[in-house]
N, C-alpha and C. Protein backbone atom coordinates (compact mmCIF):
# COMPACT_ATOMS: atom_id res chain seq x y z
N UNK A 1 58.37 -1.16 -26.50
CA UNK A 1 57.66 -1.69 -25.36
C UNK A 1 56.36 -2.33 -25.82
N UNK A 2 55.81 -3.34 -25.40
CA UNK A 2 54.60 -4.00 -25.95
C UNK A 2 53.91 -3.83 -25.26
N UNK A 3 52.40 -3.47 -25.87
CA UNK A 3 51.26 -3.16 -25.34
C UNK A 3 50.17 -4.05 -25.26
N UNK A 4 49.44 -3.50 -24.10
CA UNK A 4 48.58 -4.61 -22.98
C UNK A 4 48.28 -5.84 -23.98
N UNK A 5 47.89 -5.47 -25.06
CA UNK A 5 47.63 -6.78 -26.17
C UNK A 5 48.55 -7.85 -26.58
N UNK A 6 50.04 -7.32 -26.34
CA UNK A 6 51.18 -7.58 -26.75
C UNK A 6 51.83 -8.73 -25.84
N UNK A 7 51.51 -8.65 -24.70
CA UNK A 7 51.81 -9.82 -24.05
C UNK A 7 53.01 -11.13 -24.13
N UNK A 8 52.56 -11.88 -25.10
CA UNK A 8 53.26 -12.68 -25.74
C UNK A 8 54.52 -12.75 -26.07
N UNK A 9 54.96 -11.44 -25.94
CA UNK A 9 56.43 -10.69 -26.71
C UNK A 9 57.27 -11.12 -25.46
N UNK A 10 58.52 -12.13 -25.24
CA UNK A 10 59.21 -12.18 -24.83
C UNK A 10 60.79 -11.93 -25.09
N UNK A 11 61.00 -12.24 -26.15
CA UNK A 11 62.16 -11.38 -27.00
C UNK A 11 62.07 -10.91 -27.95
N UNK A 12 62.57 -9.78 -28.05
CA UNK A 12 62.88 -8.35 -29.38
C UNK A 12 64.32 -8.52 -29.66
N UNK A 13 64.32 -8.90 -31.13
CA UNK A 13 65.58 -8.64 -31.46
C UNK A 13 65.49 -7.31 -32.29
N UNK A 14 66.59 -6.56 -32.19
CA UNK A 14 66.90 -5.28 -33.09
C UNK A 14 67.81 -5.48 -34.17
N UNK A 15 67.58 -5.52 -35.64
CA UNK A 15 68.26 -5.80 -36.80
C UNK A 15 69.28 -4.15 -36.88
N UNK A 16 70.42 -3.99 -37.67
CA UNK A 16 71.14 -3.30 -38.39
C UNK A 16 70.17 -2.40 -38.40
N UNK A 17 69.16 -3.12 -39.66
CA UNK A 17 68.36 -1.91 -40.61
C UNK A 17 67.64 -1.71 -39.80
N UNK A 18 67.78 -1.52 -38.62
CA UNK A 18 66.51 -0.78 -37.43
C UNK A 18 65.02 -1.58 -37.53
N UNK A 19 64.84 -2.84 -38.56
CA UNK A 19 63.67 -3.59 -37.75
C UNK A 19 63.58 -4.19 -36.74
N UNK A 20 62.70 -4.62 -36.06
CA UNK A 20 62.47 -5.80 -35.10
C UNK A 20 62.07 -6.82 -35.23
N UNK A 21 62.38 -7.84 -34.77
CA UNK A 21 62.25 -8.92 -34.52
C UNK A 21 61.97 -9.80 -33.15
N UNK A 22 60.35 -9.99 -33.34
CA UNK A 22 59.85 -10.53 -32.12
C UNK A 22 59.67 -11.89 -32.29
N UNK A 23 60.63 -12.61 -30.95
CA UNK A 23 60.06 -14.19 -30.60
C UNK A 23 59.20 -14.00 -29.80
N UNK A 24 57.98 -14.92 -30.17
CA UNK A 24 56.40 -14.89 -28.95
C UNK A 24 57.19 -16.05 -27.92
N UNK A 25 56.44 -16.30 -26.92
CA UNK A 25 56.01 -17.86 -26.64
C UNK A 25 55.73 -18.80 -27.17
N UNK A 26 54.77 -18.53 -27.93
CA UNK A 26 54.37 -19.74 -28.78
C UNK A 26 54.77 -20.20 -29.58
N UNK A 27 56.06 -19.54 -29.74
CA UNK A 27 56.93 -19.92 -31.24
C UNK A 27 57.80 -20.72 -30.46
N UNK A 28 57.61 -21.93 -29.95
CA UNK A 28 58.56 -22.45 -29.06
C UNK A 28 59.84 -22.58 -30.01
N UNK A 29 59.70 -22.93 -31.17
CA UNK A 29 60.92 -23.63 -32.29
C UNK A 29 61.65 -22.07 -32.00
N UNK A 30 61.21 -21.35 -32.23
CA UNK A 30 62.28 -19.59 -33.02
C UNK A 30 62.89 -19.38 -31.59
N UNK A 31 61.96 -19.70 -30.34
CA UNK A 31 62.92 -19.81 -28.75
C UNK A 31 64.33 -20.68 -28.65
N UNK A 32 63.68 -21.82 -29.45
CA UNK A 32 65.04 -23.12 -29.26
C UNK A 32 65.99 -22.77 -29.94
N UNK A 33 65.84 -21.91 -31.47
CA UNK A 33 67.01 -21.50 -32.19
C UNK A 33 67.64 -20.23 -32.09
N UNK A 34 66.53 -19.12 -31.46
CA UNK A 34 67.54 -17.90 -30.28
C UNK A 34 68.60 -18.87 -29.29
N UNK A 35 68.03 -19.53 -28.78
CA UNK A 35 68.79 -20.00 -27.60
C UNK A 35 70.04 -20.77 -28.12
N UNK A 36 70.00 -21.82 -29.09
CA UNK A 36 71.24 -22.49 -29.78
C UNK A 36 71.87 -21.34 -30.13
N UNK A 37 71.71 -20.46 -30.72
CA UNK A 37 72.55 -19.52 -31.46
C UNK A 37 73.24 -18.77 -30.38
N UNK A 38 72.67 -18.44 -29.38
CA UNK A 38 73.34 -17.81 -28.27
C UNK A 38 74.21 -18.41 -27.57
N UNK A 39 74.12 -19.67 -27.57
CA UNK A 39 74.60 -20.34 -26.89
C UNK A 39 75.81 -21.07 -27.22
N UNK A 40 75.84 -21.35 -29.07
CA UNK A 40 76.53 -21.51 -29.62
C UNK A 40 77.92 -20.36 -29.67
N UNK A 41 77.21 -19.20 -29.79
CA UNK A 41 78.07 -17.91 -29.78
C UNK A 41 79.03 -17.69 -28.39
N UNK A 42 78.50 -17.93 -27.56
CA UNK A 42 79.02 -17.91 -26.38
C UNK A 42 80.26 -18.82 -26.02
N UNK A 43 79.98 -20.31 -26.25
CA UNK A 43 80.80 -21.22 -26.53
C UNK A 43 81.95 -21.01 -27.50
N UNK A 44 81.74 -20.74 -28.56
CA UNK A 44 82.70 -19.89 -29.63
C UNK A 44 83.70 -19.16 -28.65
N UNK A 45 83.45 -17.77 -28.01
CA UNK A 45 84.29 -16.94 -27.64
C UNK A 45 84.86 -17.21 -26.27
N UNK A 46 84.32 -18.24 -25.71
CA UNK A 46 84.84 -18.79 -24.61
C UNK A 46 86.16 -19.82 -25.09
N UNK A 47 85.86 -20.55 -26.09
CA UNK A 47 86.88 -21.71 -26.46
C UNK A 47 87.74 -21.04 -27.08
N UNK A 48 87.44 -19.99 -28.16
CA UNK A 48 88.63 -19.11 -28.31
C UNK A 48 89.81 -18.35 -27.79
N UNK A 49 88.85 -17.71 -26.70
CA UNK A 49 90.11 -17.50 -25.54
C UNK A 49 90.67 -18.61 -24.89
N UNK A 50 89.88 -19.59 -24.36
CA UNK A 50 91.14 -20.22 -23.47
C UNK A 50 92.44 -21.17 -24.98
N UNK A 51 91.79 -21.42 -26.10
CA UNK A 51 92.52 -21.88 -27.23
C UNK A 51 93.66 -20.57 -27.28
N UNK A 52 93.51 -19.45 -27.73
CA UNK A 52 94.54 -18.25 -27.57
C UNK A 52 95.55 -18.64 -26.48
N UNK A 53 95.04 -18.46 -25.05
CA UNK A 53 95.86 -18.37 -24.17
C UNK A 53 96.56 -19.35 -24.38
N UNK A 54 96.24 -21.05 -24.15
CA UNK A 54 97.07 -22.01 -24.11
C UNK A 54 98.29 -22.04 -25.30
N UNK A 55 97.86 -21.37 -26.32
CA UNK A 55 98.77 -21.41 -27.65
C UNK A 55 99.57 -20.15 -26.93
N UNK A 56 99.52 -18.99 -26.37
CA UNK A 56 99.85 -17.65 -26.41
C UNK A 56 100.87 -18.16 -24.93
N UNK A 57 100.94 -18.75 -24.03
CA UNK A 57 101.27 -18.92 -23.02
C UNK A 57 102.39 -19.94 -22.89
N UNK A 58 103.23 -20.32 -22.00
CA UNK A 58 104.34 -20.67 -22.14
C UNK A 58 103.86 -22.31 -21.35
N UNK A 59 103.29 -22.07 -20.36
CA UNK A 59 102.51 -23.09 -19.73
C UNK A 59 101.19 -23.79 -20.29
N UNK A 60 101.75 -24.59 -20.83
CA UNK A 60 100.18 -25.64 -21.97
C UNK A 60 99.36 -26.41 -20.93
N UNK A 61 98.23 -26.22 -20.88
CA UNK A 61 97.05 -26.88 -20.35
C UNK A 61 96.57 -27.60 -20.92
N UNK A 62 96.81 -27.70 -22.58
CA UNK A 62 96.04 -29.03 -23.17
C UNK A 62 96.48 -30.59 -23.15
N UNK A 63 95.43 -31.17 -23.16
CA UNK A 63 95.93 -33.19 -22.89
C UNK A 63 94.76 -32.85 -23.51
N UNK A 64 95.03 -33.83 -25.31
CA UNK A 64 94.06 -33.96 -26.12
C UNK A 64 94.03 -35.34 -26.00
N UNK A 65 92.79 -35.82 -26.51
CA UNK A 65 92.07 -37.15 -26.05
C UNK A 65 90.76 -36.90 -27.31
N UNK A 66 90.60 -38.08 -27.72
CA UNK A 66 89.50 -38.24 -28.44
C UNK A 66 88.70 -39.31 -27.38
N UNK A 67 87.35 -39.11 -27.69
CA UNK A 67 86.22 -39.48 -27.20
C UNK A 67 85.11 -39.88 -27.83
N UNK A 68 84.32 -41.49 -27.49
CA UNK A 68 83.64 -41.32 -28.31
C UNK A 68 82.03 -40.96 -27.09
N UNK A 69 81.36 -40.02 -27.88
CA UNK A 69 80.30 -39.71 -27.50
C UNK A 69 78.44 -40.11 -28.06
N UNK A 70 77.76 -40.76 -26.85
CA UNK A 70 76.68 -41.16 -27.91
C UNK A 70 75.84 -40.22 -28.41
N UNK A 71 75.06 -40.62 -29.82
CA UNK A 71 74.45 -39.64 -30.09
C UNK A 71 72.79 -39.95 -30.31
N UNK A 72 71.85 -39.14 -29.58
CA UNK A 72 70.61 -39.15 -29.01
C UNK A 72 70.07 -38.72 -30.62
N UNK A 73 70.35 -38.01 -31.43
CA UNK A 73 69.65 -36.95 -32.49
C UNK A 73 69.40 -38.14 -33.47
N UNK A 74 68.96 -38.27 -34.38
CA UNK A 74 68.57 -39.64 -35.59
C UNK A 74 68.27 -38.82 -36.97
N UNK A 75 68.31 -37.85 -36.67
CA UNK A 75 67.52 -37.55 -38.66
C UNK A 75 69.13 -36.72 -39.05
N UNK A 76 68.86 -36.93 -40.30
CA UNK A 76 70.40 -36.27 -40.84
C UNK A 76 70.56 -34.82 -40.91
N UNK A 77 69.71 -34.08 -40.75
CA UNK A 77 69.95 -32.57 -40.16
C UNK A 77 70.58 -32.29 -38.98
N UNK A 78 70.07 -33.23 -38.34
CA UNK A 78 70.18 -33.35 -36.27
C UNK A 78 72.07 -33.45 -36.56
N UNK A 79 71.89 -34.64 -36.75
CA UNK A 79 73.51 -34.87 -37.04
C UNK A 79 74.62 -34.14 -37.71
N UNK A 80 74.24 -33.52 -38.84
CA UNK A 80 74.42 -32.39 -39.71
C UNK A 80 75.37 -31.54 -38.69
N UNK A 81 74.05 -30.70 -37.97
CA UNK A 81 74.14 -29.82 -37.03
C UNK A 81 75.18 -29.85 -35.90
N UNK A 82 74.58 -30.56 -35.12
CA UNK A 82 75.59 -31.18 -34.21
C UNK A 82 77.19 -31.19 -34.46
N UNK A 83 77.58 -32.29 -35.34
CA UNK A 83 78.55 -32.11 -36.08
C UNK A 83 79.73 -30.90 -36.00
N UNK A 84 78.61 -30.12 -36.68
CA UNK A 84 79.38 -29.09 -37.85
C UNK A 84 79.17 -28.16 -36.73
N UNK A 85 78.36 -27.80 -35.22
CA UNK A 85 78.60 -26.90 -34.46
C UNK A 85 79.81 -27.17 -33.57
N UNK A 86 80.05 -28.43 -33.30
CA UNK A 86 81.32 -28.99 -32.13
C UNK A 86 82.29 -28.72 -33.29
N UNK A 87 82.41 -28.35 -34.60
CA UNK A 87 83.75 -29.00 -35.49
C UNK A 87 84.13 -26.99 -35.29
N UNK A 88 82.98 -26.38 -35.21
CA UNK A 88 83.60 -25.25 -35.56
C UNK A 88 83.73 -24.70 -34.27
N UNK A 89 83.54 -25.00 -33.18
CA UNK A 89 83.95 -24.33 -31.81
C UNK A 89 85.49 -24.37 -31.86
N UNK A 90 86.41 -24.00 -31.93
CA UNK A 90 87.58 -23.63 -31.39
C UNK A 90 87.97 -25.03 -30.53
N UNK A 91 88.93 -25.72 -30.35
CA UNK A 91 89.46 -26.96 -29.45
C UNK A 91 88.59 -28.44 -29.88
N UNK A 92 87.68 -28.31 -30.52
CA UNK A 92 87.10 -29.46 -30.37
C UNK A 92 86.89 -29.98 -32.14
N UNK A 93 86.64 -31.08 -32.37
CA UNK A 93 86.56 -31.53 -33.88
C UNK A 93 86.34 -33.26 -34.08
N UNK A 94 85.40 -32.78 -34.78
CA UNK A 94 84.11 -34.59 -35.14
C UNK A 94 85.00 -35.42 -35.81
N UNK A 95 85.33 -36.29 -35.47
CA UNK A 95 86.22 -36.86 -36.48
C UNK A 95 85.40 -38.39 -37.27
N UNK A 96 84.44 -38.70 -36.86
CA UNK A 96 83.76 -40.01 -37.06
C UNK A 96 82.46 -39.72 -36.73
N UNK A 97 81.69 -40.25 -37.48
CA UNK A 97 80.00 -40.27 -37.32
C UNK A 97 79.85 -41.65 -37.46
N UNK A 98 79.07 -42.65 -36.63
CA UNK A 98 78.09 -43.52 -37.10
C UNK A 98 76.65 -43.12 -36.70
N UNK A 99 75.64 -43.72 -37.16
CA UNK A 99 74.45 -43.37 -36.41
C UNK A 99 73.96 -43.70 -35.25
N UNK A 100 75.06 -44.30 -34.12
CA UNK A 100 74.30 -43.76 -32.63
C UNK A 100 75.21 -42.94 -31.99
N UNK A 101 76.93 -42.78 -32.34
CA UNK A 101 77.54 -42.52 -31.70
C UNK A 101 78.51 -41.63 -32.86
N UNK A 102 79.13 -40.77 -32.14
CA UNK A 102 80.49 -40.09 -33.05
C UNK A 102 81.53 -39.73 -31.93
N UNK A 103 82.51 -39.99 -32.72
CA UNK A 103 84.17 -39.22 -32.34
C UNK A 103 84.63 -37.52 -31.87
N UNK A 104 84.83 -37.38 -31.44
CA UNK A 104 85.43 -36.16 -31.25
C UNK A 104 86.62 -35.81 -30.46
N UNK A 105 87.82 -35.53 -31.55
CA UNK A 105 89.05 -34.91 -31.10
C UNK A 105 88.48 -33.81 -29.94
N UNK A 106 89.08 -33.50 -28.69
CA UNK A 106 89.02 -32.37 -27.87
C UNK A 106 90.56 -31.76 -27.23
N UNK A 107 90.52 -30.88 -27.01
CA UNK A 107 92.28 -30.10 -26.60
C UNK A 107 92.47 -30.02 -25.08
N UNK A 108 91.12 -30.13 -24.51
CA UNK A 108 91.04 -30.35 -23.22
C UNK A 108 90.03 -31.12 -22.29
N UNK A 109 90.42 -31.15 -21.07
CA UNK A 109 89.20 -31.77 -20.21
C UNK A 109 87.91 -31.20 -20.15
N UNK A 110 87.68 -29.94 -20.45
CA UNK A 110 87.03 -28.92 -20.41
C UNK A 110 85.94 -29.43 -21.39
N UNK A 111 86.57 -29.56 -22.70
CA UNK A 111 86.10 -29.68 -23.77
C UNK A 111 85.36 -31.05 -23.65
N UNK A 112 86.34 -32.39 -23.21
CA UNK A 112 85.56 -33.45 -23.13
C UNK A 112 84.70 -33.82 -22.62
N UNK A 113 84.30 -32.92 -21.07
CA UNK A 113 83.38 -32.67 -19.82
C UNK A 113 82.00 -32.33 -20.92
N UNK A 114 82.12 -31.08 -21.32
CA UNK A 114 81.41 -30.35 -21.99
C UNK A 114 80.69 -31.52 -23.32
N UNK A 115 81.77 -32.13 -24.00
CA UNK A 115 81.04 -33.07 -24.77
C UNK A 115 79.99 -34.06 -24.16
N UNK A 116 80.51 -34.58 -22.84
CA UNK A 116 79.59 -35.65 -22.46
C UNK A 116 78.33 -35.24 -22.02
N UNK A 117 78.39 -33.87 -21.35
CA UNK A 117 76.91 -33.04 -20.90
C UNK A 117 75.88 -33.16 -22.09
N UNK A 118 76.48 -33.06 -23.08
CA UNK A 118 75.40 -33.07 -23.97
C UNK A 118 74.40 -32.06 -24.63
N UNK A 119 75.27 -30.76 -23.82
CA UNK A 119 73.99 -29.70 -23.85
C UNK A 119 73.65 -29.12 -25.36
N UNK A 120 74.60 -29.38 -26.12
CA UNK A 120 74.23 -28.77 -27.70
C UNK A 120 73.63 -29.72 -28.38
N UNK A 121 73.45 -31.14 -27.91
CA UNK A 121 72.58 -32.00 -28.45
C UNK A 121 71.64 -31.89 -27.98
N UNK A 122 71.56 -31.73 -26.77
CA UNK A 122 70.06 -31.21 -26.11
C UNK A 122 68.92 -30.14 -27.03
N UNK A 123 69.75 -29.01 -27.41
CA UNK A 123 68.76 -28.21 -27.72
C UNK A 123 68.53 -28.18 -29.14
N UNK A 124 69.81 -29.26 -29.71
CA UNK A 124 69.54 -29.31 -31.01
C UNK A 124 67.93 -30.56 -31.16
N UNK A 125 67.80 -31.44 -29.73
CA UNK A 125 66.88 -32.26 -30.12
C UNK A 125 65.36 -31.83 -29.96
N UNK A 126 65.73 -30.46 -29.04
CA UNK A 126 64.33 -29.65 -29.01
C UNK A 126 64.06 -28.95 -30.36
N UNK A 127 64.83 -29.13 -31.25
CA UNK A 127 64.25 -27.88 -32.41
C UNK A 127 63.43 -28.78 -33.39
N UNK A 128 63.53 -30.39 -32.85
CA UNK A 128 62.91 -31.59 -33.64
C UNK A 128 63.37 -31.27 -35.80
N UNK A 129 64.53 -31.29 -35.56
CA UNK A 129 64.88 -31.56 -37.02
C UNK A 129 65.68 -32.54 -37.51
């Protein structure tokens, strides 16, 4: 629990080895990359299951479609990132980069919806890398 001084402490993470790990406020960057990572993770086990089911199930829901999507990010980390987080989600995969725009194979509508929102480019453009 953080004390009256402590303020600042908006997330505690708890390690294995029983340390902690505090994001302040002011660490806006260590906020943006809790949040990608969570968010990333989440996405993971969501695309996994419905990828399971459609493979596991007798009734297929996928209509794959490639798409090309623009891309807002400019430095080669940004892109890096981006990339290599849509390639490893479960249903979805980069197939082409240029520098405003890239490709991406998707297994569903779901997936392509989700590409055009933009939201993992979003927070990848808040971490300014």
């Amino acid at each position: 629990r953080a004390g009256p001084k402590d303020r600042s402490s908006r997330l505690l993470i708890r390690l294995e080895d029983g340390r902690e790990l505090r994001l302040r406020e002011t660490g806006t960057k260590q906020r943006a990359w809790a949040k990608l990572i969570v968010m990333f993770h989440y996405e993971l086990i969501v695309s996994s299951i419905q990828v399971a089911w459609d493979v596991l199930t007798p009734r297929h829901r996928a209509r794959p479609a490639i798409i090309d999507v623009p891309l807002d990010v400019k430095s080669d980390a940004g892109i890096l990132l981006v990339t290599n987080l849509i390639t490893l989600t479960p249903g979805t995969l980069t197939t082409n980069v240029n520098d405003d725009h890239f490709m991406v194979h998707a297994l569903s509508k779901e997936g392509i919806d989700e590409m055009r929102e933009g939201e993992m480019e979003r927070r990848i453009l808040r971490l300014k890398v």
